[in-house]
C-alpha atoms as a PDB file:
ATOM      1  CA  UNK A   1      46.101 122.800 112.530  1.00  0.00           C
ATOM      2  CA  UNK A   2      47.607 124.728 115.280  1.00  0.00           C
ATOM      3  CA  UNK A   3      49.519 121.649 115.988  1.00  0.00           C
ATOM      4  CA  UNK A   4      50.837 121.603 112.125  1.00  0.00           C
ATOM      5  CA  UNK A   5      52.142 124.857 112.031  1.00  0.00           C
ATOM      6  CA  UNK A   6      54.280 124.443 114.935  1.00  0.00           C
ATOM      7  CA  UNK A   7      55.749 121.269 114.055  1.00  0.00           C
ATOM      8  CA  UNK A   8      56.289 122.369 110.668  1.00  0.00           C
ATOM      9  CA  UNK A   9      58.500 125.018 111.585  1.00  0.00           C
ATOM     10  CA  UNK A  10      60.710 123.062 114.035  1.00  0.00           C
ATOM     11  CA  UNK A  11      61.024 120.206 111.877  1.00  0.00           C
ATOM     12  CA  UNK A  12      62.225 122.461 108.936  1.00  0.00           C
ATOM     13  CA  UNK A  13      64.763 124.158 111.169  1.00  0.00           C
ATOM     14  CA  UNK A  14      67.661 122.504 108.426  1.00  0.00           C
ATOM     15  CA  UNK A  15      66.673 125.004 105.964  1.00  0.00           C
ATOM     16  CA  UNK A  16      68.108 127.759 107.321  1.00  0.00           C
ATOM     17  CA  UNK A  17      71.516 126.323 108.466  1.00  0.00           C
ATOM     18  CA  UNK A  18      74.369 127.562 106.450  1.00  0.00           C
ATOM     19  CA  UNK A  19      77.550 125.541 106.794  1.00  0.00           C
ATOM     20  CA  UNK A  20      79.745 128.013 105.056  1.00  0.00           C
ATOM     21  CA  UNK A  21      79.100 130.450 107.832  1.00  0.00           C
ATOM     22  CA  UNK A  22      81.106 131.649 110.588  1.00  0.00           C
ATOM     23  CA  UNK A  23      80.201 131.287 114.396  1.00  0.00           C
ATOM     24  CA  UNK A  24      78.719 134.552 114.863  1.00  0.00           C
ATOM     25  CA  UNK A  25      77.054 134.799 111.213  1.00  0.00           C
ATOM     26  CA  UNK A  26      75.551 131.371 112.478  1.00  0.00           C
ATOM     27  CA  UNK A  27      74.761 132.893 115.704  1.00  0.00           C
ATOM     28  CA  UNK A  28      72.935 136.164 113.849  1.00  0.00           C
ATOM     29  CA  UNK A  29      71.277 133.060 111.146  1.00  0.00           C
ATOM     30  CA  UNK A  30      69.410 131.247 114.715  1.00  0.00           C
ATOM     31  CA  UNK A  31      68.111 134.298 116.004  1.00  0.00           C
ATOM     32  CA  UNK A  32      66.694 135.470 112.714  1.00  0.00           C
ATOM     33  CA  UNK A  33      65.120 131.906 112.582  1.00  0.00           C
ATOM     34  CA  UNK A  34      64.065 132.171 116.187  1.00  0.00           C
ATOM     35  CA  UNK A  35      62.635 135.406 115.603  1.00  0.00           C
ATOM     36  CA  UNK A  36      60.614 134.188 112.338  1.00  0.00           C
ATOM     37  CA  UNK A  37      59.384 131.457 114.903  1.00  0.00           C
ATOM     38  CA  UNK A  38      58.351 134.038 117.865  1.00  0.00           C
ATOM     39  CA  UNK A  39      56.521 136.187 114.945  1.00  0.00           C
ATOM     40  CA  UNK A  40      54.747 133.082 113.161  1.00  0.00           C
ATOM     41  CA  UNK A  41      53.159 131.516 116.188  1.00  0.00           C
ATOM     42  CA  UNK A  42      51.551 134.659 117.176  1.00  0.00           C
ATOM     43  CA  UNK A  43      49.592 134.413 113.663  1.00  0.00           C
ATOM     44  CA  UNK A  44      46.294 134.092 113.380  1.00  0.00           C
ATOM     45  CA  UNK A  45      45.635 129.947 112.890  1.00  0.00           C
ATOM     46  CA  UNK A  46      44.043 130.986 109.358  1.00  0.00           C
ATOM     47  CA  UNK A  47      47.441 132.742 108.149  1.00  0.00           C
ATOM     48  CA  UNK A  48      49.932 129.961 109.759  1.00  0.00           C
ATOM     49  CA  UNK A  49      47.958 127.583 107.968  1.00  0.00           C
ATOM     50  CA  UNK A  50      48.172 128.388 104.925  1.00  0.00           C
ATOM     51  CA  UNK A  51      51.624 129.536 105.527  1.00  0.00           C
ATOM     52  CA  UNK A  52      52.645 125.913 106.469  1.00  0.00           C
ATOM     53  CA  UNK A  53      51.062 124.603 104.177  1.00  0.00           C
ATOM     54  CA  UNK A  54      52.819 126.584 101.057  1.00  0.00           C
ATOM     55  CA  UNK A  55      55.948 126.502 102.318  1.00  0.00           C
ATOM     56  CA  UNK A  56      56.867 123.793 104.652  1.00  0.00           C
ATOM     57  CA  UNK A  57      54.783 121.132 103.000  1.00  0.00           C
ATOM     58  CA  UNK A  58      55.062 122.629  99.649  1.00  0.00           C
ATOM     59  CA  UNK A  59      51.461 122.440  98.738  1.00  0.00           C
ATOM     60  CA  UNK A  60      50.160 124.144  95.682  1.00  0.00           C
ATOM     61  CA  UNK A  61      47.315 126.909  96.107  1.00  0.00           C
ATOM     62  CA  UNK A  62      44.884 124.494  94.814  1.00  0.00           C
ATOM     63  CA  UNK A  63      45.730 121.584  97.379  1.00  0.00           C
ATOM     64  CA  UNK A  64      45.504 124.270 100.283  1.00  0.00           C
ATOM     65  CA  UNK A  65      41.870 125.381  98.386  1.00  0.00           C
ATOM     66  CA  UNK A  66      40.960 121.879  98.818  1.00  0.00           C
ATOM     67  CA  UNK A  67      42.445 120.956 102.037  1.00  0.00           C
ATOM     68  CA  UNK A  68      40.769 124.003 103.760  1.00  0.00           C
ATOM     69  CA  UNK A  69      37.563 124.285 101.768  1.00  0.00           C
ATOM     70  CA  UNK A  70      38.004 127.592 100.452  1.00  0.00           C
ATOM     71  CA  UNK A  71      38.999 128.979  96.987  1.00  0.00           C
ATOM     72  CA  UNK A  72      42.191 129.805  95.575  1.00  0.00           C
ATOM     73  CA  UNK A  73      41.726 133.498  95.577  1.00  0.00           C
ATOM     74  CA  UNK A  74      41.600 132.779  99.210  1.00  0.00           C
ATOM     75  CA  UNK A  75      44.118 131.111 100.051  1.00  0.00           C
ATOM     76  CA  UNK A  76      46.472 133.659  97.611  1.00  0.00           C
ATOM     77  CA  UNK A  77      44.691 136.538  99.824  1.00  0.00           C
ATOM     78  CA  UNK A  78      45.675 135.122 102.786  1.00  0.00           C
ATOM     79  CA  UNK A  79      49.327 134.190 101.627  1.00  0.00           C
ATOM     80  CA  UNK A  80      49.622 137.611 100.566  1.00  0.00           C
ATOM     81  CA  UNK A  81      48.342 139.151 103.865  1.00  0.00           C
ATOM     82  CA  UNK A  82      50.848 137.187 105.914  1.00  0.00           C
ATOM     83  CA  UNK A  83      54.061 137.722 103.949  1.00  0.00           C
ATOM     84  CA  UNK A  84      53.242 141.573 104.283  1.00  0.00           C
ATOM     85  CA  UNK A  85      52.413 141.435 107.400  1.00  0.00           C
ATOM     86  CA  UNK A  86      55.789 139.492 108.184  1.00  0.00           C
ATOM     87  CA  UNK A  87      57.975 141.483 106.148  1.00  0.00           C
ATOM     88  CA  UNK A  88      56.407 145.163 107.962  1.00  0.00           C
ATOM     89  CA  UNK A  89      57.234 143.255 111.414  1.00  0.00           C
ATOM     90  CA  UNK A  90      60.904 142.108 110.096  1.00  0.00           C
ATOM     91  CA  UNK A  91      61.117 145.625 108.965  1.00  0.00           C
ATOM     92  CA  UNK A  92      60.463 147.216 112.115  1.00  0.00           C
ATOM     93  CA  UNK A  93      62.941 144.841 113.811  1.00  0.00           C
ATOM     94  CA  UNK A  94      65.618 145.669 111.370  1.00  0.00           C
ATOM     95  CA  UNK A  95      64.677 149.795 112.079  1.00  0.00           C
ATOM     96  CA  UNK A  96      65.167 149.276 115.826  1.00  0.00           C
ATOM     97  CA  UNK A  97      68.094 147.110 115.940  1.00  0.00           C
ATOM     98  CA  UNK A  98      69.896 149.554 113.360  1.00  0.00           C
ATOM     99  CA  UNK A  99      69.494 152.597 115.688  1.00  0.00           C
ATOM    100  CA  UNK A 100      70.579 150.593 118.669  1.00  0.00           C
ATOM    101  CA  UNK A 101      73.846 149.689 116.948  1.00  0.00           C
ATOM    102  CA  UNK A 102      74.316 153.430 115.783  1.00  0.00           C
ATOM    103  CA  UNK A 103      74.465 154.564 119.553  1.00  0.00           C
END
């Protein structure tokens, strides 16, 4: 699944391109992405999986239930473990960039 994850993520790369935006907004708009990258392959295979799964492959919670063999409730538990867990990380980056830039 390992395997999955990764590919999922490079193949939908196209989602986050912008073509409205400027060089260096589209500059700021890759490293974000290659930052979400970085942070998502150092999940645990249980999180990126289900992570994939919802959002790169669009499964529903059921499908990803029946894929993996475990329940819904599951699946929503780990979905909601991983998005926290992303957005403290993403937070943290934001914290330490901003103080870097106020110097």
């Amino acid at each position: 699944m390992k395997r999955l994850v990764e590919n999922s993520y490079e193949e939908a790369e196209y989602l986050f391109e912008d073509p409205d935006l400027n060089p260096a907004e589209l500059l700021e708009q890759k490293e974000d992405h290659e930052l979400f990258r970085q942070r998502v392959a150092k999940l645990r295979p249980l999180y990126g999986e289900v992570l994939a799964l919802k959002y790169s492959f669009e499964f529903s919670d059921k499908e990803i239930a029946d894929l993996l063999g475990i329940t819904r409730d599951t699946v929503r538990t780990r979905l909601r473990r991983v998005r926290n867990q992303l957005r403290v990380e993403f937070d943290e980056e934001v914290t330490i960039n901003e103080a870097f830039q106020d110097e």
